[in-house]
PDB file of N, CA and C in Angstrom:
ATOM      1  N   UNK A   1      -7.969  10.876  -3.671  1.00  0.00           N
ATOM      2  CA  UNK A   1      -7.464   9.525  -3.625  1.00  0.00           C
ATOM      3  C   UNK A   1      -7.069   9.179  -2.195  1.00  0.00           C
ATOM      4  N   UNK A   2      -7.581   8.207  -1.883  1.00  0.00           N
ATOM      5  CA  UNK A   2      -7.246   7.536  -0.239  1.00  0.00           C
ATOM      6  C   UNK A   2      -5.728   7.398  -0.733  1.00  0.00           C
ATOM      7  N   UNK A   3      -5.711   7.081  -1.548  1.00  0.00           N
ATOM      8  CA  UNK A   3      -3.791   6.302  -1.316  1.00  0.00           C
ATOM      9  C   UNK A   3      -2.968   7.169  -1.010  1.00  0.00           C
ATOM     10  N   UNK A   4      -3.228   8.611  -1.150  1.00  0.00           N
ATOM     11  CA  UNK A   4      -2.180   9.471  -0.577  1.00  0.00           C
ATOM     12  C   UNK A   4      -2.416   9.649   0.786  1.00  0.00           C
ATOM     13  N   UNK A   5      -3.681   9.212   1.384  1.00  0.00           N
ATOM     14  CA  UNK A   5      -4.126   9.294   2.626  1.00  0.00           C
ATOM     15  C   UNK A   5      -2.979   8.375   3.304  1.00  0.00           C
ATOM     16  N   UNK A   6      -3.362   7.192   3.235  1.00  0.00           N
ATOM     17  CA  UNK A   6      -2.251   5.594   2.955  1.00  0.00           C
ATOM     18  C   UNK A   6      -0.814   5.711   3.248  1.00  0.00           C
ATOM     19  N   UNK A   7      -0.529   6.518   1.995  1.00  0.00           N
ATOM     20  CA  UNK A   7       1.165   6.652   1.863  1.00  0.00           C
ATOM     21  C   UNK A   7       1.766   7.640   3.014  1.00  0.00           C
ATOM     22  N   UNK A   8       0.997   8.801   3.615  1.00  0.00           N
ATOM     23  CA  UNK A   8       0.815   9.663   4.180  1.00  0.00           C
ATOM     24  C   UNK A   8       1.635   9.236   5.727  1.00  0.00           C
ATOM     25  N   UNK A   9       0.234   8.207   6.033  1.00  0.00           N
ATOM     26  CA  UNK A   9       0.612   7.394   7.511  1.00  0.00           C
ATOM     27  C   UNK A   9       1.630   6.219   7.704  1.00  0.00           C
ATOM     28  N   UNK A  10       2.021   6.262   6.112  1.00  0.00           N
ATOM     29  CA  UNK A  10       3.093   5.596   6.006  1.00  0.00           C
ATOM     30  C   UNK A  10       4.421   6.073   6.122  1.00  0.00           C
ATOM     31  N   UNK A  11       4.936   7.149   5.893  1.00  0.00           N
ATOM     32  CA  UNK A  11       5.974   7.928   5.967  1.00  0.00           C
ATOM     33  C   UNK A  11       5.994   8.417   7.499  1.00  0.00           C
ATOM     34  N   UNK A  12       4.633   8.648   7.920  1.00  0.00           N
ATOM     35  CA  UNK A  12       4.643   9.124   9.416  1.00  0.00           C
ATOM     36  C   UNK A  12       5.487   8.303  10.061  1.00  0.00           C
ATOM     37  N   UNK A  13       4.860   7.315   9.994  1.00  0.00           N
ATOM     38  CA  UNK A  13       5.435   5.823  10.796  1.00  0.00           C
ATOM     39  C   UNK A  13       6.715   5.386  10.556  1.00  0.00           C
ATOM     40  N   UNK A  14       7.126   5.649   9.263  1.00  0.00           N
ATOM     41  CA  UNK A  14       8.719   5.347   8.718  1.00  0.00           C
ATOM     42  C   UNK A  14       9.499   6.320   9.804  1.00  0.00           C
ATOM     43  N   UNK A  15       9.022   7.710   9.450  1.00  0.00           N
ATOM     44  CA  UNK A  15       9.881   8.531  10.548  1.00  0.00           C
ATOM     45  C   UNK A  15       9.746   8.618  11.707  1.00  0.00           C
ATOM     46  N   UNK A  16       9.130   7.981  12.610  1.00  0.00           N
ATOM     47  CA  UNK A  16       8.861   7.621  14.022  1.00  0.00           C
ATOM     48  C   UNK A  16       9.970   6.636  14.062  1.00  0.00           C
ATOM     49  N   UNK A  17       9.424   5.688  13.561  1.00  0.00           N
ATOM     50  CA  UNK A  17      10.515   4.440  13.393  1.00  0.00           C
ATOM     51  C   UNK A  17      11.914   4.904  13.388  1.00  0.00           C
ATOM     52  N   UNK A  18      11.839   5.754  12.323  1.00  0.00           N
ATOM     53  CA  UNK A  18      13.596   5.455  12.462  1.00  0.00           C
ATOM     54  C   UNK A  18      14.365   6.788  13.184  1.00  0.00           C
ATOM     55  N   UNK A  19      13.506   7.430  14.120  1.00  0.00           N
ATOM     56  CA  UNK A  19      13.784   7.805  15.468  1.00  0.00           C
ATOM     57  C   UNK A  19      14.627   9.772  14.179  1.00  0.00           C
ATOM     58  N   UNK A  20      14.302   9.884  13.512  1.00  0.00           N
ATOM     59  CA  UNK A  20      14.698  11.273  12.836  1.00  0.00           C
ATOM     60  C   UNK A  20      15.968  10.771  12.395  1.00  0.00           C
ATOM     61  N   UNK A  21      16.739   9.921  12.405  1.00  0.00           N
ATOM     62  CA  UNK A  21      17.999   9.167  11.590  1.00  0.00           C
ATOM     63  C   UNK A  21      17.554   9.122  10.088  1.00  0.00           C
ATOM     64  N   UNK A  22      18.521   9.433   9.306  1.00  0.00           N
ATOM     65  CA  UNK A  22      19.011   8.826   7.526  1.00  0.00           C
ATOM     66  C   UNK A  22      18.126   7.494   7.299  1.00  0.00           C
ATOM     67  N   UNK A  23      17.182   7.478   6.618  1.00  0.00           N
ATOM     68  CA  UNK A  23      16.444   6.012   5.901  1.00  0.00           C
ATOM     69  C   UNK A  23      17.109   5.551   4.709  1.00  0.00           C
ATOM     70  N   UNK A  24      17.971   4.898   4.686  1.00  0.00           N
ATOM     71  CA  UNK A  24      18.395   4.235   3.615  1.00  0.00           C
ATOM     72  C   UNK A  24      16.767   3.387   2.286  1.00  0.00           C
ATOM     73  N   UNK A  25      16.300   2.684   3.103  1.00  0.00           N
ATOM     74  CA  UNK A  25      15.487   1.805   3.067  1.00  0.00           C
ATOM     75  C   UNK A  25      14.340   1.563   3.729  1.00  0.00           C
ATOM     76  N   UNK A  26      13.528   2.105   2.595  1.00  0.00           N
ATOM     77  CA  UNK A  26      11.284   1.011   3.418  1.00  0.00           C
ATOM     78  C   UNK A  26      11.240   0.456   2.390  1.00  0.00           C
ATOM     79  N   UNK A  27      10.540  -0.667   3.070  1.00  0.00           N
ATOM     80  CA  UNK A  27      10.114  -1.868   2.461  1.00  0.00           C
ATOM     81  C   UNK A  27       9.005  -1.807   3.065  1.00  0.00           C
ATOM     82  N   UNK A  28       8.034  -1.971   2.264  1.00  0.00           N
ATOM     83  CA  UNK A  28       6.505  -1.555   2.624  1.00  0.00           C
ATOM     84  C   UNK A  28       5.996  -3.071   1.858  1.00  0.00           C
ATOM     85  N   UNK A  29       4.726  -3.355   2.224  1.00  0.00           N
ATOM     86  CA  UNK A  29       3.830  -4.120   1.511  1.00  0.00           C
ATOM     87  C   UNK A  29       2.274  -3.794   0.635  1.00  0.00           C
ATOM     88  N   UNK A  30       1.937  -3.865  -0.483  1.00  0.00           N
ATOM     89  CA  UNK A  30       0.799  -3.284  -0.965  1.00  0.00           C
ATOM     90  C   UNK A  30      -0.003  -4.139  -1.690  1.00  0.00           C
ATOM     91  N   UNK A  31      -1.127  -3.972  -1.002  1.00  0.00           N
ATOM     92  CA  UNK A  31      -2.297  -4.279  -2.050  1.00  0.00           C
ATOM     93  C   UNK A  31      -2.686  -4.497  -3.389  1.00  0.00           C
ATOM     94  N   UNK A  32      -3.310  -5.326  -3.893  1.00  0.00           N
ATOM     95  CA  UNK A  32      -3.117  -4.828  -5.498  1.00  0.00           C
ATOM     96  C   UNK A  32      -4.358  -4.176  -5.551  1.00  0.00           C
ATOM     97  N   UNK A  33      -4.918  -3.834  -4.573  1.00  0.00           N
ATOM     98  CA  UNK A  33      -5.567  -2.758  -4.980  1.00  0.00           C
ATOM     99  C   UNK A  33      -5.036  -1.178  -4.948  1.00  0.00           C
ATOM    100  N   UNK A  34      -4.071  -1.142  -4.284  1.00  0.00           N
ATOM    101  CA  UNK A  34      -3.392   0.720  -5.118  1.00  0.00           C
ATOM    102  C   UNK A  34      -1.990   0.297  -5.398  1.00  0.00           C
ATOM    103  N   UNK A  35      -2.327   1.083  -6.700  1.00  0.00           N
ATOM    104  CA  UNK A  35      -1.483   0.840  -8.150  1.00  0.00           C
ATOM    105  C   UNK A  35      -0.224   1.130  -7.566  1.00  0.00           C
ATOM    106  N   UNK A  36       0.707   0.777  -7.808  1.00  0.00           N
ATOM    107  CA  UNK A  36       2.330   0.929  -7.361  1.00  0.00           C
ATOM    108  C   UNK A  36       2.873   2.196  -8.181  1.00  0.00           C
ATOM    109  N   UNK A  37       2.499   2.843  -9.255  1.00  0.00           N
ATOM    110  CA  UNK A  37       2.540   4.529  -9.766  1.00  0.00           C
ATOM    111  C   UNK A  37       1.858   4.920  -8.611  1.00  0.00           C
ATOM    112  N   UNK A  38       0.932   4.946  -8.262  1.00  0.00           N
ATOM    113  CA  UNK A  38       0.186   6.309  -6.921  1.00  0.00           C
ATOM    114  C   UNK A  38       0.692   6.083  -6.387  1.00  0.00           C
ATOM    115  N   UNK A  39       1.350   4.832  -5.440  1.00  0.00           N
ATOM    116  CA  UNK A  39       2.168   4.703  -3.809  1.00  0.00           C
ATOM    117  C   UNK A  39       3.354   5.293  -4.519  1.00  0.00           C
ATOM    118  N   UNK A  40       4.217   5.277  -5.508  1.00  0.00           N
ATOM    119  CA  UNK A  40       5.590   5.821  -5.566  1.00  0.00           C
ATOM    120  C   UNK A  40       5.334   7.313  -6.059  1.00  0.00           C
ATOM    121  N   UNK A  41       4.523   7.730  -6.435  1.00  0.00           N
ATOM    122  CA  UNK A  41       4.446   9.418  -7.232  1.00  0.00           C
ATOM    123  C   UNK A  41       3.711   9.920  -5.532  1.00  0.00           C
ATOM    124  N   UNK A  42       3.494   9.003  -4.867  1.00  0.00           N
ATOM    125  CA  UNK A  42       2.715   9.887  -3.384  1.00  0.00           C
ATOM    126  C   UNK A  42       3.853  10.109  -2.095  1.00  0.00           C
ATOM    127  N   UNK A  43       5.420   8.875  -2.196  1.00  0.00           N
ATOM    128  CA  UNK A  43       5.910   8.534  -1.552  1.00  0.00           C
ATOM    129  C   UNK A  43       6.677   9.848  -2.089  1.00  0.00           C
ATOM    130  N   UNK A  44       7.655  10.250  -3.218  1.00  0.00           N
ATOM    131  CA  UNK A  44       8.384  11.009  -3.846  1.00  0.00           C
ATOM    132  C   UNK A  44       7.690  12.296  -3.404  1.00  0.00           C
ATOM    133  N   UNK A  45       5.898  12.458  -3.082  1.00  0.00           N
ATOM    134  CA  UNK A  45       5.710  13.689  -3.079  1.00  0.00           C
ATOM    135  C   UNK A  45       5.895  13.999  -1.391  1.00  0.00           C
ATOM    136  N   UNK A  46       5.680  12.874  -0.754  1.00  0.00           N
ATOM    137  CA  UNK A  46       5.712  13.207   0.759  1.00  0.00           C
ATOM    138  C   UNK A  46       7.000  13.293   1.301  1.00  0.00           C
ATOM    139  N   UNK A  47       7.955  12.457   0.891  1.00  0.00           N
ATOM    140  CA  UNK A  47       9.538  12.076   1.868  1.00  0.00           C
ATOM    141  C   UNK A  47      10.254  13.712   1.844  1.00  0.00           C
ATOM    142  N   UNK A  48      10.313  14.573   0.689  1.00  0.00           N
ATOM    143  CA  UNK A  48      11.154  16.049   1.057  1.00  0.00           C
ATOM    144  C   UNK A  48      11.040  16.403   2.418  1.00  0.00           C
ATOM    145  N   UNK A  49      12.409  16.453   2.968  1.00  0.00           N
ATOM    146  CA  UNK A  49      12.560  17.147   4.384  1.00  0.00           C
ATOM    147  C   UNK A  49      12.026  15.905   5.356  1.00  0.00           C
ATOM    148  N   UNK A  50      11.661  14.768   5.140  1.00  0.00           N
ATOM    149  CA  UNK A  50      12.029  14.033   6.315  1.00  0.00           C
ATOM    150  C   UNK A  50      12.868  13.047   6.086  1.00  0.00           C
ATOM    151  N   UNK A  51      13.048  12.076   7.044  1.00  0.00           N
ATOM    152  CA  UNK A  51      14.314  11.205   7.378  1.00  0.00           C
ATOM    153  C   UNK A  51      14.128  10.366   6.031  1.00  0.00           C
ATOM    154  N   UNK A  52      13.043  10.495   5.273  1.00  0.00           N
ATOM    155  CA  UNK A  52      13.274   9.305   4.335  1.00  0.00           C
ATOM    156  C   UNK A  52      13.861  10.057   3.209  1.00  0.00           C
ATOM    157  N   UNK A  53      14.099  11.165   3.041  1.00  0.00           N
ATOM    158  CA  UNK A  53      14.486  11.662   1.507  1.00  0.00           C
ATOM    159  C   UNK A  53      15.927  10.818   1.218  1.00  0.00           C
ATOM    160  N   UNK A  54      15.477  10.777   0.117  1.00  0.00           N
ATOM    161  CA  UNK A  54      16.641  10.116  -0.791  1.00  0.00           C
ATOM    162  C   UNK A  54      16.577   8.444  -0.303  1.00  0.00           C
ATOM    163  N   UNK A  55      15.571   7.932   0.333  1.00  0.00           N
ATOM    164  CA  UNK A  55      15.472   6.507   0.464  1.00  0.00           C
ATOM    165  C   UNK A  55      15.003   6.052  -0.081  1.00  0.00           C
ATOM    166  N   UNK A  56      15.227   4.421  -0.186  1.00  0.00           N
ATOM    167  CA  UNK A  56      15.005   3.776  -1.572  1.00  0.00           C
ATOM    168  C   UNK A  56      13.745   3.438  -1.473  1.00  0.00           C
ATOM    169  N   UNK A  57      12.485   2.880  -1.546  1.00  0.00           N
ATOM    170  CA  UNK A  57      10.987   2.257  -1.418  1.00  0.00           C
ATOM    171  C   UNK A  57      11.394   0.551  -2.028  1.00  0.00           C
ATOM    172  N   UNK A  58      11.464  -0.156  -1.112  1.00  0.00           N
ATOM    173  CA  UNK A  58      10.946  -1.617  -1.906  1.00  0.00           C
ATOM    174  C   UNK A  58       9.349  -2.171  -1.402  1.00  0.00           C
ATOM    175  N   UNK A  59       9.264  -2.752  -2.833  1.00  0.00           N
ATOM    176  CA  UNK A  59       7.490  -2.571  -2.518  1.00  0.00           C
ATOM    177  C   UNK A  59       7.108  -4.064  -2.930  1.00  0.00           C
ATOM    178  N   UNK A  60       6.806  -4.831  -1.897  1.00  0.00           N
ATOM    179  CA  UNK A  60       6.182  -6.007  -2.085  1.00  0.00           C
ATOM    180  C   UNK A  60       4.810  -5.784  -2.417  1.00  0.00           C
ATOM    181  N   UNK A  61       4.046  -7.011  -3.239  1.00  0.00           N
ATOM    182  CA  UNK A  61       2.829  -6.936  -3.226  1.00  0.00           C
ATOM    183  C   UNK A  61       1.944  -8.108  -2.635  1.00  0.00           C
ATOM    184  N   UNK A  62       0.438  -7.982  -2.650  1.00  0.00           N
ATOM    185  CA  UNK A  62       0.039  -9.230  -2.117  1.00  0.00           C
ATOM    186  C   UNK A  62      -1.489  -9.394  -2.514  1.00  0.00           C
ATOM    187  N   UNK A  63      -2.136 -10.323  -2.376  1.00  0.00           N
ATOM    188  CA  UNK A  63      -3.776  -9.958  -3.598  1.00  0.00           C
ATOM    189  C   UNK A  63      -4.760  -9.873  -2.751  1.00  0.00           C
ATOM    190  N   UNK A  64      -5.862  -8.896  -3.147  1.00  0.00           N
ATOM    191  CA  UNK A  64      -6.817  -9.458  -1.709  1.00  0.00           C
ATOM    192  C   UNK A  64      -7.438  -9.638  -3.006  1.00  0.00           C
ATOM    193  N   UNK A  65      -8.274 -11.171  -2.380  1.00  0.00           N
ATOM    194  CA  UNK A  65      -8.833 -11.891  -3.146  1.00  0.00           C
ATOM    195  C   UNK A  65     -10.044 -11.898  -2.971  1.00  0.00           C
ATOM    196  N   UNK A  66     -11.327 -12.593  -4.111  1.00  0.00           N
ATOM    197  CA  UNK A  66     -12.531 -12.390  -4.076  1.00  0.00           C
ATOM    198  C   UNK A  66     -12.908 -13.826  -4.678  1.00  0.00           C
ATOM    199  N   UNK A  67     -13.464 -14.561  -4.215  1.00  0.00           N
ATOM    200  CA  UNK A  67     -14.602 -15.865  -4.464  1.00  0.00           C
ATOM    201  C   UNK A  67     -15.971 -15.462  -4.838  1.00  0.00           C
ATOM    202  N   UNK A  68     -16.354 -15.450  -5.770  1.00  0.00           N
ATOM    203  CA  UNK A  68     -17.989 -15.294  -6.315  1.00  0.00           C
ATOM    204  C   UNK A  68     -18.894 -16.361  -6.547  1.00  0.00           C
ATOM    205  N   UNK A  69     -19.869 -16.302  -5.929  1.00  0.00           N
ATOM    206  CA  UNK A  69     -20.981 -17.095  -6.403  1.00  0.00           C
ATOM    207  C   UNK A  69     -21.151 -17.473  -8.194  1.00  0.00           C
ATOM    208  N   UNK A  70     -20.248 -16.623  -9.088  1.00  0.00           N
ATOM    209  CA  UNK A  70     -20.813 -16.688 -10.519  1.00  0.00           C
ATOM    210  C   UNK A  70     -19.318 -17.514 -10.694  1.00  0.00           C
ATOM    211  N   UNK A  71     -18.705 -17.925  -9.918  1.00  0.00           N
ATOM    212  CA  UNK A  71     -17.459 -19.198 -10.026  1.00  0.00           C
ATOM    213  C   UNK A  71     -16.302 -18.038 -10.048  1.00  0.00           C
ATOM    214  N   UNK A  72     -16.043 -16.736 -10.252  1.00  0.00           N
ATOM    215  CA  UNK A  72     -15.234 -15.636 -10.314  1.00  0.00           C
ATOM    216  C   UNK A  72     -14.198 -16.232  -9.207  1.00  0.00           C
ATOM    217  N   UNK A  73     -12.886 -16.319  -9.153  1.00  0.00           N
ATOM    218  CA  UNK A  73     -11.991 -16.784  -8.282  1.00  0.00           C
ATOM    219  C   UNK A  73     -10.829 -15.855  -8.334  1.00  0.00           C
ATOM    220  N   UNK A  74     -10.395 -14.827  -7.877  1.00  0.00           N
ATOM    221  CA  UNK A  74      -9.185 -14.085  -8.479  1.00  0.00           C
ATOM    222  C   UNK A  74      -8.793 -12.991  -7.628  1.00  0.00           C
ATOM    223  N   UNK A  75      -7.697 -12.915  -8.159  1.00  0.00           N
ATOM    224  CA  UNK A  75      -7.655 -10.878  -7.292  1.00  0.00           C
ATOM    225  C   UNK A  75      -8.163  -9.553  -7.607  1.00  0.00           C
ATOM    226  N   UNK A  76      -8.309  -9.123  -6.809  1.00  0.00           N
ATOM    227  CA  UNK A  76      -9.205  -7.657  -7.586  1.00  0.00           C
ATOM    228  C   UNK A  76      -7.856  -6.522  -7.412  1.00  0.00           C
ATOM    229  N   UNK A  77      -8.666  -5.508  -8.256  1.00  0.00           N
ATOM    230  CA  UNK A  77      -7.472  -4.674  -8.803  1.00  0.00           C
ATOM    231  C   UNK A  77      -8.274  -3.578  -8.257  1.00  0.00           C
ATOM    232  N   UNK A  78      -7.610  -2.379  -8.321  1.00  0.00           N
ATOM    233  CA  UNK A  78      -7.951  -0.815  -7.997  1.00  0.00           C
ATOM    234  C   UNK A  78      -9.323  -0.306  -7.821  1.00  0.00           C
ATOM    235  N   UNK A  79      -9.973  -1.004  -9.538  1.00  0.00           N
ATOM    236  CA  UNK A  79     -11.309  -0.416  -9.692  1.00  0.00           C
ATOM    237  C   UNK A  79     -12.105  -1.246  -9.301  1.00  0.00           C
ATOM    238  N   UNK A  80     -11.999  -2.365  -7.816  1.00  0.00           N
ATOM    239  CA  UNK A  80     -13.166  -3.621  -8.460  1.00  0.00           C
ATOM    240  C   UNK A  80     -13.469  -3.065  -7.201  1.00  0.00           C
ATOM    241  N   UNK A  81     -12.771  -2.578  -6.077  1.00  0.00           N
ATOM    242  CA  UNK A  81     -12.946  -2.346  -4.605  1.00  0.00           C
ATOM    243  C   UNK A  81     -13.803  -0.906  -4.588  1.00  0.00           C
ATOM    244  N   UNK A  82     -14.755  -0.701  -3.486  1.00  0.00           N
ATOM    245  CA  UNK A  82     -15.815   0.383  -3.198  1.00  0.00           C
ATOM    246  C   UNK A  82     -15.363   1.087  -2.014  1.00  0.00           C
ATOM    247  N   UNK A  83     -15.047  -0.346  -1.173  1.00  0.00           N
ATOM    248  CA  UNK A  83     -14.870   0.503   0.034  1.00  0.00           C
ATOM    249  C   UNK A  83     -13.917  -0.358   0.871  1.00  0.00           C
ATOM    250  N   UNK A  84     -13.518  -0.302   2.100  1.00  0.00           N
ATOM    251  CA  UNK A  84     -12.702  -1.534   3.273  1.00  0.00           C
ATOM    252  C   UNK A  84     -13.379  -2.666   2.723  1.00  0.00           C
ATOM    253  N   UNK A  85     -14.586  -2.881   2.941  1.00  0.00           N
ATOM    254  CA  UNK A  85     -15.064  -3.884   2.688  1.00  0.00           C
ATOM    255  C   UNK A  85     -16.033  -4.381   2.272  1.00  0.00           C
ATOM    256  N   UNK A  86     -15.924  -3.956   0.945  1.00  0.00           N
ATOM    257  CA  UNK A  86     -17.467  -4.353  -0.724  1.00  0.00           C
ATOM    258  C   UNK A  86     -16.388  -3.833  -1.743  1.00  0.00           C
ATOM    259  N   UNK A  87     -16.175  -4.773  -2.942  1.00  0.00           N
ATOM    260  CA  UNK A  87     -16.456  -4.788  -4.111  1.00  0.00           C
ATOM    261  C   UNK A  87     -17.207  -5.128  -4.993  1.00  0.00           C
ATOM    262  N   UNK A  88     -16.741  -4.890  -6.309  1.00  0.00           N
ATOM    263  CA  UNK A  88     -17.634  -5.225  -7.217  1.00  0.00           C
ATOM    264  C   UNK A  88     -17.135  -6.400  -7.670  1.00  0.00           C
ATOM    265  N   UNK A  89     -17.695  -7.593  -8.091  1.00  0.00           N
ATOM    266  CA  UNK A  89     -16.792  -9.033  -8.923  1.00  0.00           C
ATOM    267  C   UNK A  89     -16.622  -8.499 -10.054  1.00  0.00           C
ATOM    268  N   UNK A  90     -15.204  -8.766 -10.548  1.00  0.00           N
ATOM    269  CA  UNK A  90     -15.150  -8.350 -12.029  1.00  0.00           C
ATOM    270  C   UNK A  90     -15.126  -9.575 -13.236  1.00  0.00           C
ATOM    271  N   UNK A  91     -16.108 -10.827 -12.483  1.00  0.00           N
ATOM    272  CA  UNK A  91     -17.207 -11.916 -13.285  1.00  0.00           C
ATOM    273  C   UNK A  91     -18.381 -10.964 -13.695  1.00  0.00           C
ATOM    274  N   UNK A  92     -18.945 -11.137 -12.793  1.00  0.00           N
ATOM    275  CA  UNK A  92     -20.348 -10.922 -12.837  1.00  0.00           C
ATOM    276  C   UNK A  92     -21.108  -9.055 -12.551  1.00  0.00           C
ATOM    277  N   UNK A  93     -20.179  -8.363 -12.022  1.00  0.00           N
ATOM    278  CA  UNK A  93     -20.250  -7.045 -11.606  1.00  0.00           C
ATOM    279  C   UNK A  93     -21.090  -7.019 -10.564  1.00  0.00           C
ATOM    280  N   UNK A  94     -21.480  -8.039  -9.252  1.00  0.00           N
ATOM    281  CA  UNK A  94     -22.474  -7.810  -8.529  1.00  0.00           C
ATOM    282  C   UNK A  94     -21.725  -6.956  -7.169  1.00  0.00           C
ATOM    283  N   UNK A  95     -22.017  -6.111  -6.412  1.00  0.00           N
ATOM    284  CA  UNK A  95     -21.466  -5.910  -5.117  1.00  0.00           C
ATOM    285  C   UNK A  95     -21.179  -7.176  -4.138  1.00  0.00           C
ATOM    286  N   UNK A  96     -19.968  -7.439  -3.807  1.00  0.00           N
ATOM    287  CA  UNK A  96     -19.767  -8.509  -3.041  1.00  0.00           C
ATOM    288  C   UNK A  96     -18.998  -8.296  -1.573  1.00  0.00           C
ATOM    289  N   UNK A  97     -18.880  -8.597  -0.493  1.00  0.00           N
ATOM    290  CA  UNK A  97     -18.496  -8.201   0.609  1.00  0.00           C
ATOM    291  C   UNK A  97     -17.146  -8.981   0.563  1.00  0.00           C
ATOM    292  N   UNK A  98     -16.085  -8.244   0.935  1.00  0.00           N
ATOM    293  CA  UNK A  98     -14.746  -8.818   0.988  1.00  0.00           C
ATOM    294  C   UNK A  98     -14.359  -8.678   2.627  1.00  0.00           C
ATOM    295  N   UNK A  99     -12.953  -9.460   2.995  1.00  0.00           N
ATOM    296  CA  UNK A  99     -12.646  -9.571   4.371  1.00  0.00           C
ATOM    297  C   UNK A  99     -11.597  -7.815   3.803  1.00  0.00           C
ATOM    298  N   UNK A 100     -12.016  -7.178   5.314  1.00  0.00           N
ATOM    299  CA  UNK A 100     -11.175  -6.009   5.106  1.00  0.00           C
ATOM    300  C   UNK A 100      -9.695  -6.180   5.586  1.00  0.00           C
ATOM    301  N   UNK A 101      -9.377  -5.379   5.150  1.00  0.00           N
ATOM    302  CA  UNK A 101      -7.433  -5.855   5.045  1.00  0.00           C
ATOM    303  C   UNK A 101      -6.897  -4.294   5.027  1.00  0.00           C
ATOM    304  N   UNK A 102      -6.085  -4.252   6.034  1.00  0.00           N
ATOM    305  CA  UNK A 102      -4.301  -3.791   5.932  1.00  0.00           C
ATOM    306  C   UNK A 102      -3.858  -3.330   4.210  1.00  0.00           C
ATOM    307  N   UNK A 103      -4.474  -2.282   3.452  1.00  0.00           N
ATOM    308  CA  UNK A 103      -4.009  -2.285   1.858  1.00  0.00           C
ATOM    309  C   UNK A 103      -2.168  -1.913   2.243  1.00  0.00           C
ATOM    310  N   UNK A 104      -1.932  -1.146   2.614  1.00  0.00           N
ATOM    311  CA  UNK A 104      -0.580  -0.610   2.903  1.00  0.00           C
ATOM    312  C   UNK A 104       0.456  -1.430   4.737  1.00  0.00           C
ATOM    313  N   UNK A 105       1.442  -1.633   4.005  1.00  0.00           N
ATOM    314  CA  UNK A 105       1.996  -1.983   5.675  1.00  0.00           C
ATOM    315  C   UNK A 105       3.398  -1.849   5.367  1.00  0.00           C
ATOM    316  N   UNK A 106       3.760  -0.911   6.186  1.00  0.00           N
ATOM    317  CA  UNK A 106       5.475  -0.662   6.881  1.00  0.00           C
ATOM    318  C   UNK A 106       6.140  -1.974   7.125  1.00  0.00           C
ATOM    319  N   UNK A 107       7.074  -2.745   6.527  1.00  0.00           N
ATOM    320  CA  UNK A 107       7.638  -3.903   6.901  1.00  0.00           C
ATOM    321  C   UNK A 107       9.117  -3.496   7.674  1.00  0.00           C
ATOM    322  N   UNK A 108       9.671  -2.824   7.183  1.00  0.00           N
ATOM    323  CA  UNK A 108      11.160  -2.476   7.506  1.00  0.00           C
ATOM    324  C   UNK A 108      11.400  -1.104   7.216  1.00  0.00           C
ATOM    325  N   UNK A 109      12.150  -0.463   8.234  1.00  0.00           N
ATOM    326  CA  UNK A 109      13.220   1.041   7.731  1.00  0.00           C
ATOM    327  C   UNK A 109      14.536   0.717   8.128  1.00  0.00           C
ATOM    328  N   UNK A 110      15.100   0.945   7.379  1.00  0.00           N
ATOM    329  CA  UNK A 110      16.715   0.524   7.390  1.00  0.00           C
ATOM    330  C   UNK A 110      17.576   1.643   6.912  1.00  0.00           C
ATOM    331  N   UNK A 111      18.216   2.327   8.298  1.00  0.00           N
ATOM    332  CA  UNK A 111      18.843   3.775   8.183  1.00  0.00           C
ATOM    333  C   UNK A 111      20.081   3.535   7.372  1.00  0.00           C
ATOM    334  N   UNK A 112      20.133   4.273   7.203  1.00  0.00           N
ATOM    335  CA  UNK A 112      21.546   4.630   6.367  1.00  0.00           C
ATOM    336  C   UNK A 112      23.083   4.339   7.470  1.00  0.00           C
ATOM    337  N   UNK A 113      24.019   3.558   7.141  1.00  0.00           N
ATOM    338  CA  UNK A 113      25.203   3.327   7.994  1.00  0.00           C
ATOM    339  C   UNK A 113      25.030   1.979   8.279  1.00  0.00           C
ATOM    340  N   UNK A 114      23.689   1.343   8.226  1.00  0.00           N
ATOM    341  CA  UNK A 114      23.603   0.659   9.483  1.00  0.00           C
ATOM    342  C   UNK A 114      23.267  -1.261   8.748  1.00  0.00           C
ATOM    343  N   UNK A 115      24.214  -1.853   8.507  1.00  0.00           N
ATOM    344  CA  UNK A 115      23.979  -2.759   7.588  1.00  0.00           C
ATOM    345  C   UNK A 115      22.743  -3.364   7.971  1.00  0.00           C
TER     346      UNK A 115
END
């Protein structure tokens, strides 16, 4: 699964960020293409022993969307995506080229102490 790949460089970056200090708080942003169970069962498996253990995850979401020729207008979910950039429409099932996107993004780390 890429998403542990994902969550991976996400924690990296949390603990860069917050300089080896207490993480109270990430607030991350996600895709609806990976499921919010894999980012939190990947986040719980990575944070032991760094600055984020015992920090909370708030997890915004956001849609990457797909327009089809067969009138299909909507967001795609986990299984509709192939790659950065081709899915499948889940109208019509044809391979369709999507704009590639940012699935995961670090918004905030907010250490512990520090309102």
């Amino acid at each position: 699964m890429h998403e542990v790949g994902l969550v991976a460089e996400l924690v990296d970056a949390a603990v860069e960020r917050s300089g080896g200090r207490p993480v109270a708080v990430a607030r991350v942003r996600r895709a609806t293409t990976i499921p919010d169970d894999v980012l939190r069962q990947a986040f719980e498996m990575l944070v032991p022993g760094t600055s984020l253990e015992g920090a909370m995850l708030h997890v915004e979401t956001f849609d990457v969307r797909l327009s089809c020729a067969c009138r299909f207008e909507g967001a795609l979910e986990h299984d509709d995506v192939i790659g950065p950039s081709q899915a499948v429409c889940p109208g019509c099932s044809e391979l369709r080229a999507i704009q590639p996107t940012a699935e995961l993004e670090l918004v905030e780390v907010r250490l512990r102490g520090v309102p």
